[in-house]
N, C-alpha and C. Protein backbone atom coordinates (compact mmCIF):
# COMPACT_ATOMS: atom_id res chain seq x y z
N UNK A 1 20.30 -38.37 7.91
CA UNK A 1 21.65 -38.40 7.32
C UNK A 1 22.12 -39.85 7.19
N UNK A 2 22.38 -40.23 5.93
CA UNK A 2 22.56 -41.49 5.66
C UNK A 2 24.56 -41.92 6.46
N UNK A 3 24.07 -43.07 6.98
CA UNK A 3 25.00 -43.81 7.72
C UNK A 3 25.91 -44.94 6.93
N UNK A 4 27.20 -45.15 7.48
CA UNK A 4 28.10 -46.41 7.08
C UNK A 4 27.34 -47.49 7.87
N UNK A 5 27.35 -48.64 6.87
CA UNK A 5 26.60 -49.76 7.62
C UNK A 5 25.68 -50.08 7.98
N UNK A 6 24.83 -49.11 7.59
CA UNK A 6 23.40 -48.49 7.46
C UNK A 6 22.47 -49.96 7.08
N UNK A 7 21.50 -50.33 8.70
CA UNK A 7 20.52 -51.74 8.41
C UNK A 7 21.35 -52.69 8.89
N UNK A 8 21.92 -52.65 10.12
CA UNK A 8 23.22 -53.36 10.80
C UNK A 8 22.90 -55.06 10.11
N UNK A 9 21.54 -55.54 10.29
CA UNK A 9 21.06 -56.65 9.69
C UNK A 9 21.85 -56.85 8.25
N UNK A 10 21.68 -55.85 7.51
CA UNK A 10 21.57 -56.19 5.85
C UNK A 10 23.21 -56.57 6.04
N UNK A 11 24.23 -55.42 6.34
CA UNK A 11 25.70 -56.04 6.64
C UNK A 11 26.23 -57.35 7.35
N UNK A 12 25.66 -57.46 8.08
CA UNK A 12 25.94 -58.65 8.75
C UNK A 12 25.91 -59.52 8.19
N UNK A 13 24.65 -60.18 7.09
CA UNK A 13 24.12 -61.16 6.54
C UNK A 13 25.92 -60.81 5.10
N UNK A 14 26.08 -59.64 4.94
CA UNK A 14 27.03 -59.39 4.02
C UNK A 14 28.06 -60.19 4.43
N UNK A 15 28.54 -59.68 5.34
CA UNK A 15 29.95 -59.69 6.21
C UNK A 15 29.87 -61.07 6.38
N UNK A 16 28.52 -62.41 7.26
CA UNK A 16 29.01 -63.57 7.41
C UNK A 16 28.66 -64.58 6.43
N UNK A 17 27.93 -63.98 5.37
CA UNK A 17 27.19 -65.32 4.88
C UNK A 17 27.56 -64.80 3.18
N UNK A 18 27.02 -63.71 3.01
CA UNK A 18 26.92 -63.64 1.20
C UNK A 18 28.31 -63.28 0.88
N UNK A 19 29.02 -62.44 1.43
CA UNK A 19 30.55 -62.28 0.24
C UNK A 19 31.17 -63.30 0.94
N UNK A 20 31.78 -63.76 1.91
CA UNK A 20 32.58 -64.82 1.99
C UNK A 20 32.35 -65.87 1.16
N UNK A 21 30.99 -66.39 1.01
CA UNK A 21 30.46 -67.31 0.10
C UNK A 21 30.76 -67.33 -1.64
N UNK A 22 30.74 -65.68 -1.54
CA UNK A 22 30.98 -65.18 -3.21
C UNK A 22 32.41 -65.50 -3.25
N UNK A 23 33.71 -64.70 -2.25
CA UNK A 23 34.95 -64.98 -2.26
C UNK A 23 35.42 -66.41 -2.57
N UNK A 24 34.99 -67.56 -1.64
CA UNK A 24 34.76 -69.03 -1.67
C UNK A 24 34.48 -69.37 -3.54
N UNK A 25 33.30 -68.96 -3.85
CA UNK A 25 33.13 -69.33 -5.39
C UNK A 25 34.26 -69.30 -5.98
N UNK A 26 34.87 -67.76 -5.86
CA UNK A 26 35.83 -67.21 -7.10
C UNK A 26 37.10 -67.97 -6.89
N UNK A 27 37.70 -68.45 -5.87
CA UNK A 27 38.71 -69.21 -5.58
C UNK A 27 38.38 -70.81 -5.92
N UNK A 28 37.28 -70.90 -5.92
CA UNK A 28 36.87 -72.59 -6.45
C UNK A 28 36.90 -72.45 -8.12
N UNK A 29 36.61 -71.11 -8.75
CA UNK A 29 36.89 -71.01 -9.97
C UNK A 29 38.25 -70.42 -10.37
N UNK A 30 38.86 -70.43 -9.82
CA UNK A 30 39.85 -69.45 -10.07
C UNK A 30 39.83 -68.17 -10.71
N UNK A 31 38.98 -67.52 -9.96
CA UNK A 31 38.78 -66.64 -10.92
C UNK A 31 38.94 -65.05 -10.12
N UNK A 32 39.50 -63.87 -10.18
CA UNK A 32 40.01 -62.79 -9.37
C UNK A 32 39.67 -61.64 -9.48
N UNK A 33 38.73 -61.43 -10.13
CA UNK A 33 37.72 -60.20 -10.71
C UNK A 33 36.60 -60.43 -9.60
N UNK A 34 36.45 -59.23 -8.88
CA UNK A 34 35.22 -58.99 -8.14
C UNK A 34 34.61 -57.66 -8.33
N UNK A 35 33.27 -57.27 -8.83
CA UNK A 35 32.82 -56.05 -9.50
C UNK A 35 31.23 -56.15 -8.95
N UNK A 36 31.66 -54.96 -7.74
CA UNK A 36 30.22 -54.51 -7.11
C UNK A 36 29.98 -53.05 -7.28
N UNK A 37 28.02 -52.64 -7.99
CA UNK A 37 27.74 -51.47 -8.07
C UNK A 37 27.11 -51.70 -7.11
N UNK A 38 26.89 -49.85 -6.99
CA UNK A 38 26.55 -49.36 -5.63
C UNK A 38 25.59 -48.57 -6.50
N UNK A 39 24.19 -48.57 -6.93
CA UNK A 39 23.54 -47.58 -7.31
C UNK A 39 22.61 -46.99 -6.65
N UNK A 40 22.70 -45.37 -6.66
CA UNK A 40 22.14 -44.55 -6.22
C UNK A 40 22.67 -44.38 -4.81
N UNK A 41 24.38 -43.97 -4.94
CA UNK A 41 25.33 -43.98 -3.70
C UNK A 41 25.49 -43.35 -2.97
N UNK A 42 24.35 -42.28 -3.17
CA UNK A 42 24.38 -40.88 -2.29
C UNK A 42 25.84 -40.26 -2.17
N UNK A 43 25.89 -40.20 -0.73
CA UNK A 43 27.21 -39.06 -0.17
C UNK A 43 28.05 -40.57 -0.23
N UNK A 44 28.09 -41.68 -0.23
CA UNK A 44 29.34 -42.60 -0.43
C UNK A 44 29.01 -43.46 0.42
N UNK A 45 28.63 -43.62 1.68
CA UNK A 45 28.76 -44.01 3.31
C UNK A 45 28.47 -45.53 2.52
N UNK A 46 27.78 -46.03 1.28
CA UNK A 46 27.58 -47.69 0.94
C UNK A 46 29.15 -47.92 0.64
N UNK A 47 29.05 -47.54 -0.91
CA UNK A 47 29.85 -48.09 -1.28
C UNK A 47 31.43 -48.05 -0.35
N UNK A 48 31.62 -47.13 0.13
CA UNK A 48 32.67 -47.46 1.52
C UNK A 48 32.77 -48.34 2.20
N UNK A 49 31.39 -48.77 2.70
CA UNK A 49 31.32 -49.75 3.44
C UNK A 49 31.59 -51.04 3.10
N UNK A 50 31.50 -51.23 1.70
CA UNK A 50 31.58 -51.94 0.80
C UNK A 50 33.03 -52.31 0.44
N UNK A 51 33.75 -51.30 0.38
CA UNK A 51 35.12 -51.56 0.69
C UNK A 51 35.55 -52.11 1.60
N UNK A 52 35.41 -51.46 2.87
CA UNK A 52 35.76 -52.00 4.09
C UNK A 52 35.47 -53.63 3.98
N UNK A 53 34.49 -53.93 4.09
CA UNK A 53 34.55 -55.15 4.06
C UNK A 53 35.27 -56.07 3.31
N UNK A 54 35.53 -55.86 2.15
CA UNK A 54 36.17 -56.33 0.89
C UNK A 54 37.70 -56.95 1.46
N UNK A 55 37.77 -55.44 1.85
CA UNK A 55 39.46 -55.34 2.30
C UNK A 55 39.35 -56.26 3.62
N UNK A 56 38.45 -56.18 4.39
CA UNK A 56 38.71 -56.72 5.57
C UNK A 56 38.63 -58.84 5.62
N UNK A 57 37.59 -58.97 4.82
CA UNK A 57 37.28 -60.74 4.15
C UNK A 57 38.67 -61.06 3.87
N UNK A 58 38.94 -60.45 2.76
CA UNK A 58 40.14 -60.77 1.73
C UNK A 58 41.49 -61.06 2.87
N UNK A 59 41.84 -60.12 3.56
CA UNK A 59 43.03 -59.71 4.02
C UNK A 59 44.20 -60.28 3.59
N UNK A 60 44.92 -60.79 3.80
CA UNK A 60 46.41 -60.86 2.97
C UNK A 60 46.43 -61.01 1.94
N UNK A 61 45.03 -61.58 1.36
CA UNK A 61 44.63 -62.36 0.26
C UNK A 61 44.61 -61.04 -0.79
N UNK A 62 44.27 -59.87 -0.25
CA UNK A 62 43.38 -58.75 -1.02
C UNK A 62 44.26 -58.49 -2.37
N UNK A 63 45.56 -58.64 -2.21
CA UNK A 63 46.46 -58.14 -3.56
C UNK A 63 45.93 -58.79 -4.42
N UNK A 64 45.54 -60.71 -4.28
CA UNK A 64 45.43 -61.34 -5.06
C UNK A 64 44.20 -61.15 -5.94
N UNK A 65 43.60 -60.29 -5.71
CA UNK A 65 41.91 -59.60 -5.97
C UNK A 65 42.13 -58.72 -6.76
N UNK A 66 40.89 -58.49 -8.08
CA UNK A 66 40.96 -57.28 -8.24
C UNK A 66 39.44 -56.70 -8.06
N UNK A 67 39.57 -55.97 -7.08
CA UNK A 67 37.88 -55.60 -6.40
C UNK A 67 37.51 -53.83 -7.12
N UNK A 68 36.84 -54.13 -7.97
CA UNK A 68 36.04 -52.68 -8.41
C UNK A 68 35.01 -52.71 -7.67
N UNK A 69 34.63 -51.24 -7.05
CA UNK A 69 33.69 -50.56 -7.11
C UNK A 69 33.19 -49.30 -7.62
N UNK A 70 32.29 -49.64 -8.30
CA UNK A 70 31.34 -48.53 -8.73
C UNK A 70 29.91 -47.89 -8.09
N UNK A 71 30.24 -46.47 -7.96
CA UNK A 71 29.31 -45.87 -7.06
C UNK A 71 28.93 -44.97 -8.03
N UNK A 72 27.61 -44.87 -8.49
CA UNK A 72 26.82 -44.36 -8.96
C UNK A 72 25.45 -43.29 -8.37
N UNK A 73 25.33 -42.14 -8.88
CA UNK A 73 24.00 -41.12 -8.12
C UNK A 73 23.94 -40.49 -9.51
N UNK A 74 22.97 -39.87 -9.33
CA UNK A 74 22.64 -38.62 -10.82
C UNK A 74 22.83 -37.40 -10.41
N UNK A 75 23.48 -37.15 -8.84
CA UNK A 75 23.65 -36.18 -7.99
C UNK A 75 25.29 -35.53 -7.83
N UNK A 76 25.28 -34.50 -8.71
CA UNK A 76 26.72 -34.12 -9.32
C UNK A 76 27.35 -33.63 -7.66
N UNK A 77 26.57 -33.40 -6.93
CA UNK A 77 26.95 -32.39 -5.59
C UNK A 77 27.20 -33.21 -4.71
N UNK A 78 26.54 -34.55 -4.62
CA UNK A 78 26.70 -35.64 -3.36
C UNK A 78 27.59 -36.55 -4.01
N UNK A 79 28.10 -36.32 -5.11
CA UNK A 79 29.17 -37.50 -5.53
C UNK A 79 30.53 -36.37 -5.26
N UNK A 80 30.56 -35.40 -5.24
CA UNK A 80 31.70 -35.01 -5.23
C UNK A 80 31.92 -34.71 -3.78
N UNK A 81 30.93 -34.42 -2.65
CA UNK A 81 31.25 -35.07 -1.42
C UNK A 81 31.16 -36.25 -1.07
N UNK A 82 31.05 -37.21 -1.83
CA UNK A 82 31.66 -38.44 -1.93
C UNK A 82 32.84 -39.05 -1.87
N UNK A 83 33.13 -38.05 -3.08
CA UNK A 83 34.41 -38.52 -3.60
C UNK A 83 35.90 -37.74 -2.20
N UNK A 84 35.30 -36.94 -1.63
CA UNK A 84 35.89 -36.15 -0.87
C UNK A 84 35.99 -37.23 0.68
N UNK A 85 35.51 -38.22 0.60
CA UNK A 85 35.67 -38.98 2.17
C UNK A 85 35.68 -38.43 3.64
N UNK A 86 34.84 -37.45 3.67
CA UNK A 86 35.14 -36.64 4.66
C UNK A 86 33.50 -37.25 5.55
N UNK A 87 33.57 -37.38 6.89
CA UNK A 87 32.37 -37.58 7.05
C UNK A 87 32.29 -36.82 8.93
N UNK A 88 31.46 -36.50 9.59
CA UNK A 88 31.05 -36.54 10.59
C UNK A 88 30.35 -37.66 11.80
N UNK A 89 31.28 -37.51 12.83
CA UNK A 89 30.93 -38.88 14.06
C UNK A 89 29.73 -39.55 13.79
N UNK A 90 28.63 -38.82 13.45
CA UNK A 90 27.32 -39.42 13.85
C UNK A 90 27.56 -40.35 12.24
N UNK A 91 27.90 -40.36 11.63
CA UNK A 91 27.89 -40.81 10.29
C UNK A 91 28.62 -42.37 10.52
N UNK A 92 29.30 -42.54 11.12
CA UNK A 92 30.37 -43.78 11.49
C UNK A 92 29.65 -44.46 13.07
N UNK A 93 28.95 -43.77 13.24
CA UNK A 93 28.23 -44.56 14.53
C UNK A 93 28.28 -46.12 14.62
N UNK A 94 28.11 -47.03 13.44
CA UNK A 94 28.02 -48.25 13.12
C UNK A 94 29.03 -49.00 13.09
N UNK A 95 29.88 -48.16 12.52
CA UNK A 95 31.15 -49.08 12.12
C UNK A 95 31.95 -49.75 13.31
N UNK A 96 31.97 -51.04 12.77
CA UNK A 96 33.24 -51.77 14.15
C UNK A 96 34.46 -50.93 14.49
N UNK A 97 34.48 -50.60 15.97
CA UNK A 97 35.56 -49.88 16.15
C UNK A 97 37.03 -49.80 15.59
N UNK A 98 37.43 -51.11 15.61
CA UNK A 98 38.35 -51.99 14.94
C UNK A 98 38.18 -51.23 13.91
N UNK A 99 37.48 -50.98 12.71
CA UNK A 99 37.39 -50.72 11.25
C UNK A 99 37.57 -49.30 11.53
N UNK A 100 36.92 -49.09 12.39
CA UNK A 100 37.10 -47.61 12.41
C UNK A 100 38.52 -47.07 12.81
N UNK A 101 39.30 -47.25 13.62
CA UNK A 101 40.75 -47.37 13.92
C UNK A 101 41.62 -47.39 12.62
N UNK A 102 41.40 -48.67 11.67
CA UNK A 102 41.97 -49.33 10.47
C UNK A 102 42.09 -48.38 9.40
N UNK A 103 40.40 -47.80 9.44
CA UNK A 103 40.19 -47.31 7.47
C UNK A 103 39.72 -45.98 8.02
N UNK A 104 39.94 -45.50 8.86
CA UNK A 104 39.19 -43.62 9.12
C UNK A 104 40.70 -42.82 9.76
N UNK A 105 40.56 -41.64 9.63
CA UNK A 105 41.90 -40.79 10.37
C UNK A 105 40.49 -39.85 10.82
N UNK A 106 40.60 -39.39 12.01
CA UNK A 106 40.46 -38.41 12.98
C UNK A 106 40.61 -36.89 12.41
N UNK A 107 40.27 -36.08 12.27
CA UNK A 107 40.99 -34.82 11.46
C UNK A 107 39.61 -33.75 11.43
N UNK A 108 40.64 -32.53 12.94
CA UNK A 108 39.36 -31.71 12.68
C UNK A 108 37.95 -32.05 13.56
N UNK A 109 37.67 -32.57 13.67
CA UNK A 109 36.89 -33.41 14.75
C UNK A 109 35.75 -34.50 13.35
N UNK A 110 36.61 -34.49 12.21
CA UNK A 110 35.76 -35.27 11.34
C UNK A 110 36.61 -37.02 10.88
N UNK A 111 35.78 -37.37 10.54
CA UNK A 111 36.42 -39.02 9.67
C UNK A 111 36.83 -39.28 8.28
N UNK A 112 38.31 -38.86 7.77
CA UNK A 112 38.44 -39.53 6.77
C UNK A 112 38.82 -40.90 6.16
N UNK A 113 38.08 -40.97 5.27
CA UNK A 113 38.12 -42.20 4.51
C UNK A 113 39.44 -42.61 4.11
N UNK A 114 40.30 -43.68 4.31
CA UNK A 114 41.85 -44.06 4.09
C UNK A 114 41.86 -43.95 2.81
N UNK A 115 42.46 -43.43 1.92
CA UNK A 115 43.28 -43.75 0.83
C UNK A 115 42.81 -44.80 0.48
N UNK A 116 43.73 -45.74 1.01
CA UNK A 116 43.34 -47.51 0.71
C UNK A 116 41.64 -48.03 -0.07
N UNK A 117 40.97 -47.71 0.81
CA UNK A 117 39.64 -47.54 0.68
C UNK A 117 39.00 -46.68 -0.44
N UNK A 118 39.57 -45.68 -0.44
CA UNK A 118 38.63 -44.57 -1.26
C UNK A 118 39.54 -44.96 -2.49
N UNK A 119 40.48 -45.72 -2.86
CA UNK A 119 40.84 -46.16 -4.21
C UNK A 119 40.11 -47.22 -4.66
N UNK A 120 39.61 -48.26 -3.53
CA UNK A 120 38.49 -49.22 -4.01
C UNK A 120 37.63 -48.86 -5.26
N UNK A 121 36.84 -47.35 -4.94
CA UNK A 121 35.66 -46.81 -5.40
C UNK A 121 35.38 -45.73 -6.26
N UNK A 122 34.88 -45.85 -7.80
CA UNK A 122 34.80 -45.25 -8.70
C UNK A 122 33.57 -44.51 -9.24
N UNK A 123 33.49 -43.43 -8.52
CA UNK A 123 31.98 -42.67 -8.21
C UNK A 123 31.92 -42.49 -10.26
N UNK A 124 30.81 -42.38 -10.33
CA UNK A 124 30.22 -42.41 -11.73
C UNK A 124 28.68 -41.27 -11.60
N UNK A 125 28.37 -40.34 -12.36
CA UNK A 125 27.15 -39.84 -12.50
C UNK A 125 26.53 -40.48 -13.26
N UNK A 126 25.25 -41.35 -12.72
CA UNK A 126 24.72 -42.29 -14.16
C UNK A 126 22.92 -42.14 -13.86
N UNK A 127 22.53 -41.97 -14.98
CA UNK A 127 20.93 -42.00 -14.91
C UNK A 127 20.20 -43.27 -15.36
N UNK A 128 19.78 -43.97 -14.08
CA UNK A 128 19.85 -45.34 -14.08
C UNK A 128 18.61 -45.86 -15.11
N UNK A 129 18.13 -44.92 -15.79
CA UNK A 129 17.30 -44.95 -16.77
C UNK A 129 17.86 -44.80 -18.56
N UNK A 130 19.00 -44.09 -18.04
CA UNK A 130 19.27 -43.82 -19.64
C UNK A 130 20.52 -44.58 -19.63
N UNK A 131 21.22 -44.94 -18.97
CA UNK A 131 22.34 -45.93 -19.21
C UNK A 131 22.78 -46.66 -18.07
N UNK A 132 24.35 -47.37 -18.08
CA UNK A 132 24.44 -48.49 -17.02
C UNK A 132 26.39 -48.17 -16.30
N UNK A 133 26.32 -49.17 -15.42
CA UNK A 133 27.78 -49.03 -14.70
C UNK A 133 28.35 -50.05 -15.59
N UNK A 134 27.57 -50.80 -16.73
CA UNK A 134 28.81 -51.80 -17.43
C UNK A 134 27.61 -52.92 -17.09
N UNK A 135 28.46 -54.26 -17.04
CA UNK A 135 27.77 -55.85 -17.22
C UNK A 135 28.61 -56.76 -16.14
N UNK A 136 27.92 -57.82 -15.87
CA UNK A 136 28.76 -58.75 -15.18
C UNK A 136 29.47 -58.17 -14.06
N UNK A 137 28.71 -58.02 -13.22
CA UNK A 137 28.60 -57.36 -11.25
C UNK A 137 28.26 -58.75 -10.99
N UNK A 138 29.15 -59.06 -9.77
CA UNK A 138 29.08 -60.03 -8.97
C UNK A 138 27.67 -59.35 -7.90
N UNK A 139 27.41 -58.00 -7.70
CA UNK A 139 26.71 -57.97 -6.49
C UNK A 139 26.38 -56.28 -7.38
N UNK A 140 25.04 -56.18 -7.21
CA UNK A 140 24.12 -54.67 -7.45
C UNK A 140 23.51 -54.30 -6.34
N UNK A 141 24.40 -53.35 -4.80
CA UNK A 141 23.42 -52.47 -4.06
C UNK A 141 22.35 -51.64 -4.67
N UNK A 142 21.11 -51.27 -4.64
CA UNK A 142 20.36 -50.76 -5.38
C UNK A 142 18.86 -50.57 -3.51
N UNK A 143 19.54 -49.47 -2.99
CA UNK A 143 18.71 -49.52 -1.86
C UNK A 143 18.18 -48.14 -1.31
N UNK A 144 16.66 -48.14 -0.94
CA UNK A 144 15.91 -47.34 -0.56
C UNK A 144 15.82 -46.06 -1.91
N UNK A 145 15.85 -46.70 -3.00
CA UNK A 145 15.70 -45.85 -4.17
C UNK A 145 14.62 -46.27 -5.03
N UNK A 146 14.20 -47.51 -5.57
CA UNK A 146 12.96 -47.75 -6.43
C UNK A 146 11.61 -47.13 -5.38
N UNK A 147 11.56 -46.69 -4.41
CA UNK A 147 10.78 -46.78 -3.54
C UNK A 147 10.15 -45.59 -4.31
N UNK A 148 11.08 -44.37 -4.61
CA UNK A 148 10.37 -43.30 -5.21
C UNK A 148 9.77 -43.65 -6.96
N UNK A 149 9.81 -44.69 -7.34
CA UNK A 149 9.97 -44.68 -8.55
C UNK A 149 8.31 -45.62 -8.89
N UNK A 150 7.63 -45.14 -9.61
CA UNK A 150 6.18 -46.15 -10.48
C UNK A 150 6.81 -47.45 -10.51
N UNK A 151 5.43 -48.50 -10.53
CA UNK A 151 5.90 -49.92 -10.80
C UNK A 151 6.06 -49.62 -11.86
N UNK A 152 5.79 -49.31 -13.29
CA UNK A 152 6.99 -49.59 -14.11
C UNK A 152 8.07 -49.28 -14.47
N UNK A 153 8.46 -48.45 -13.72
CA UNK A 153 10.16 -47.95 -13.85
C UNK A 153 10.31 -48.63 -13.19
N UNK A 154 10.04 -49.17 -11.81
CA UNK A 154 10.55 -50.18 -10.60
C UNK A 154 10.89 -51.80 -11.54
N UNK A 155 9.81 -51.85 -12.85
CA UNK A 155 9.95 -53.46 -13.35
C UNK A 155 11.71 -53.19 -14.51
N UNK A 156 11.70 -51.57 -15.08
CA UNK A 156 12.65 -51.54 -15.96
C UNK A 156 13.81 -51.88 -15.23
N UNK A 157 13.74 -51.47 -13.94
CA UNK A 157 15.29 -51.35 -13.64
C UNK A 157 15.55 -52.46 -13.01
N UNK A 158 14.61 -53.24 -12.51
CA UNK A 158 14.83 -54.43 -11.75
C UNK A 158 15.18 -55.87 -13.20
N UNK A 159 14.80 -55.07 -14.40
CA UNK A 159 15.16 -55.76 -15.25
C UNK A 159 16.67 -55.67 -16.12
N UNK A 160 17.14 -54.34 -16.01
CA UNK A 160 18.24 -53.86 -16.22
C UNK A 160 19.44 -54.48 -15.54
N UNK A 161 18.79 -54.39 -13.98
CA UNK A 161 19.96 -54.97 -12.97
C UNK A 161 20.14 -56.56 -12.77
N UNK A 162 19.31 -57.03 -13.43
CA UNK A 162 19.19 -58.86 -14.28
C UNK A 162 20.57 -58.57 -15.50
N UNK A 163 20.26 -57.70 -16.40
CA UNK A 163 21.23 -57.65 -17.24
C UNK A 163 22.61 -57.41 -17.18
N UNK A 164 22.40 -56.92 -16.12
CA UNK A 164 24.03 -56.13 -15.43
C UNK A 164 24.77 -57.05 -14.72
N UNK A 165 23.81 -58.18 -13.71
CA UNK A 165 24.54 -59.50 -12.91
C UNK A 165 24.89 -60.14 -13.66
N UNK A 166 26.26 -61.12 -13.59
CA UNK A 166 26.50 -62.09 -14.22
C UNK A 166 25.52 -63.47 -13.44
N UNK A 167 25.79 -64.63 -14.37
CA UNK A 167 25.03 -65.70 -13.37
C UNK A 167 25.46 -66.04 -11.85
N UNK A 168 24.42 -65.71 -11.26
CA UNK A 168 24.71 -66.19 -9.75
C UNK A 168 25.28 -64.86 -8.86
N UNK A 169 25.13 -63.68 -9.62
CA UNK A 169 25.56 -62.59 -8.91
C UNK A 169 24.27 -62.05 -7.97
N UNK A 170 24.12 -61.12 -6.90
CA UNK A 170 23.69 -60.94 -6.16
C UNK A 170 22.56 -59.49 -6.43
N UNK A 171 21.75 -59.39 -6.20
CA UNK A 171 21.50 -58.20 -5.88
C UNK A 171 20.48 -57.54 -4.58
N UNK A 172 20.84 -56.51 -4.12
CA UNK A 172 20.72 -56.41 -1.94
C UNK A 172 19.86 -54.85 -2.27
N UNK A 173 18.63 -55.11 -2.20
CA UNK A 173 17.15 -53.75 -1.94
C UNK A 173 17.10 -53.63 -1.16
N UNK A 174 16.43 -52.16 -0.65
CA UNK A 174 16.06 -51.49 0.79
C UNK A 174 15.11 -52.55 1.22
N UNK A 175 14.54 -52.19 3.05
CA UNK A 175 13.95 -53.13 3.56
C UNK A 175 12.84 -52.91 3.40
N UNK A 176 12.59 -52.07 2.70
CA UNK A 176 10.68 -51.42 2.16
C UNK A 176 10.36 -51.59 0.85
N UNK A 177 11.32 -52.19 -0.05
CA UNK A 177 11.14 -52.95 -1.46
C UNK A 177 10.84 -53.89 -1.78
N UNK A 178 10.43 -54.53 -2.88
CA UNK A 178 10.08 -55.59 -3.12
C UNK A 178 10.22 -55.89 -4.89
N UNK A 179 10.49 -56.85 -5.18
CA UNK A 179 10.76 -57.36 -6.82
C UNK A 179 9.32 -57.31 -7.13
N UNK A 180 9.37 -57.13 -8.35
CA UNK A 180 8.19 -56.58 -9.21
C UNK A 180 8.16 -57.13 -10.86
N UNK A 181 7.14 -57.43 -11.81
CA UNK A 181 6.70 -58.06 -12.49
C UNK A 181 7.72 -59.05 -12.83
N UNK A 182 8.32 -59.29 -13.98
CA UNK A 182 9.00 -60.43 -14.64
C UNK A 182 10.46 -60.60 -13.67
N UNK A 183 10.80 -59.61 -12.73
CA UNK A 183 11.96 -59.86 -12.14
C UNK A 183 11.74 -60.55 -10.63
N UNK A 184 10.34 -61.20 -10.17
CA UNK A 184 10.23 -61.93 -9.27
C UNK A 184 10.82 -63.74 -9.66
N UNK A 185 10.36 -63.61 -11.25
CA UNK A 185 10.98 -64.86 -11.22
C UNK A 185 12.17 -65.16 -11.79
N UNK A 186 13.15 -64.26 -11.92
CA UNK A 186 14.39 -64.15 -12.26
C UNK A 186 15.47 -64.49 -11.33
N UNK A 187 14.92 -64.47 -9.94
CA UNK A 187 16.04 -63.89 -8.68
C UNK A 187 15.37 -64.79 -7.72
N UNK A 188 16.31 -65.42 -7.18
CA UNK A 188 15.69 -66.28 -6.09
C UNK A 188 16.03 -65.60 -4.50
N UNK A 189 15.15 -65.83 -3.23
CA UNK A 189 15.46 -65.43 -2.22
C UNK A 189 16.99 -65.83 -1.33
N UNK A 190 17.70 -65.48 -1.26
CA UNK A 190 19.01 -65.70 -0.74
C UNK A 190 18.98 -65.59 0.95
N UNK A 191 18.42 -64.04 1.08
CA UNK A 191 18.19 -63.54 2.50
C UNK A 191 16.69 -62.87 2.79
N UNK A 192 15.96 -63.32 2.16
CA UNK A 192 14.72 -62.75 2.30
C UNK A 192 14.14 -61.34 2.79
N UNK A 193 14.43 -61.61 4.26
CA UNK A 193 14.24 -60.86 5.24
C UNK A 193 15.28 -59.55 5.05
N UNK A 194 16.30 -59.56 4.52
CA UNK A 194 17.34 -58.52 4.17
C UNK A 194 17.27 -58.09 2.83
N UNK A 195 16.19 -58.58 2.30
CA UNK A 195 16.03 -58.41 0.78
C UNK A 195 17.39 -58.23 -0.23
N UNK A 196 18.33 -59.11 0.36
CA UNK A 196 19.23 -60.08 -0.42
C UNK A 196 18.86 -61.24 -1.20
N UNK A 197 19.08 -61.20 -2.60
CA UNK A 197 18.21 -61.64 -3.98
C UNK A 197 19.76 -62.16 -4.82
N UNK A 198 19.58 -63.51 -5.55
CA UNK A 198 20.52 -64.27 -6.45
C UNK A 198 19.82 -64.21 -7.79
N UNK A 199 20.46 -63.56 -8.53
CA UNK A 199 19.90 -63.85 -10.28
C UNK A 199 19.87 -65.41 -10.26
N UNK A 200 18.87 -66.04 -10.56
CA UNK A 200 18.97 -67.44 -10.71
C UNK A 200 19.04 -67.97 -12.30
N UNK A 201 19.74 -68.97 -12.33
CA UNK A 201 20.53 -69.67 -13.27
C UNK A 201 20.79 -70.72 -12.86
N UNK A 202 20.34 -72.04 -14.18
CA UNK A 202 20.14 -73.11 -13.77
C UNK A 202 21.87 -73.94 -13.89
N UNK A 203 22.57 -72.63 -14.19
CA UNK A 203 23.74 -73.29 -14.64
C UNK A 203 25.14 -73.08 -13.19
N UNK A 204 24.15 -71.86 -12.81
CA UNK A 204 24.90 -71.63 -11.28
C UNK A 204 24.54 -72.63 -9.64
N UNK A 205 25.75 -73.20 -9.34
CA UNK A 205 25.24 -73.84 -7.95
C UNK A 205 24.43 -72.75 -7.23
């Protein structure tokens, strides 16, 4: 049963090093648009998490933001318990208590997702083969899903999600993936080991 925060590693590297860094950019550009997909979002527990953090970096700052997320599955049944924020203890095991206090209510002996939060996130049914969440994502989750997929569907979509980052946007694979034909040299290593990946561009610091 997929978890919030799920790969305590991959968040962490989130939480201290890659979005603060991204936040840092957008304020050196002035710029207030932040747009992260979440593809292949299952029951929600990413892109939530994804919020949480957002909201939590930003803090007073957060009005001054405008943070989309898009959560994407081809799974009409797990997006609409998605969209429902309802989760069970073992599901929140991860989360900083603190966060958990902040963005969950108690109810029933289950965890809902705050309001606050679950407005962050704009579940979408999308077939990551026949179309897209849009263009110009600062950051593409895309995790523990090419795994089922042939290297060449693994090269289409890893080429798709090139098309979808703007320059210097991010994109964060499961820890059993790996970039594949023309999109190894597209994306430079950011976090290696967390298989956190930068569209590279010679025009981006």
């Amino acid at each position: 049963m997929t978890q919030f925060f799920r790969d305590e590693a991959v968040f962490r590297a989130l939480e201290d090093e890659v979005l603060p860094l991204l936040i840092y950019r957008k304020v050196k550009r002035g710029e207030t648009s932040i747009r992260i997909w979440s593809a292949g979002c299952s029951s929600g527990q990413e892109p939530y998490s994804m919020a949480i953090l957002m909201r939590e970096l930003l803090g007073e700052e957060f009005d001054k933001f405008s943070v989309s997320i898009v959560a994407s599955d081809i799974d009409e049944e797990v997006l609409e318990s998605a969209r429902r924020g309802v989760y069970v203890p073992r599901q929140v095991v991860n989360v900083n208590p603190t966060y958990l206090a902040r963005h969950f209510t108690l109810v029933d002996g289950k965890y809902q997702v705050s309001p606050e939060i679950m407005d962050m996130v704009r579940f979408r049914n999308i077939d990551l083969f026949t179309s897209t969440a849009g263009s110009h994502f600062d950051m593409i989750l895309c995790r523990n899903v090419v795994i089922y997929f042939t290297r060449e569907m693994q090269e289409r979509l890893y080429m798709k999600f090139h098309s979808s980052l703007r320059p210097g946007g991010y994109l964060v694979m499961g820890n059993t993936e790996t970039l594949v034909g023309e999109a190894v040299h597209l994306f430079r290593p950011v976090r290696p080991r967390e298989r956190i990946y930068q569209k590279a561009d010679a025009s981006y610091p």
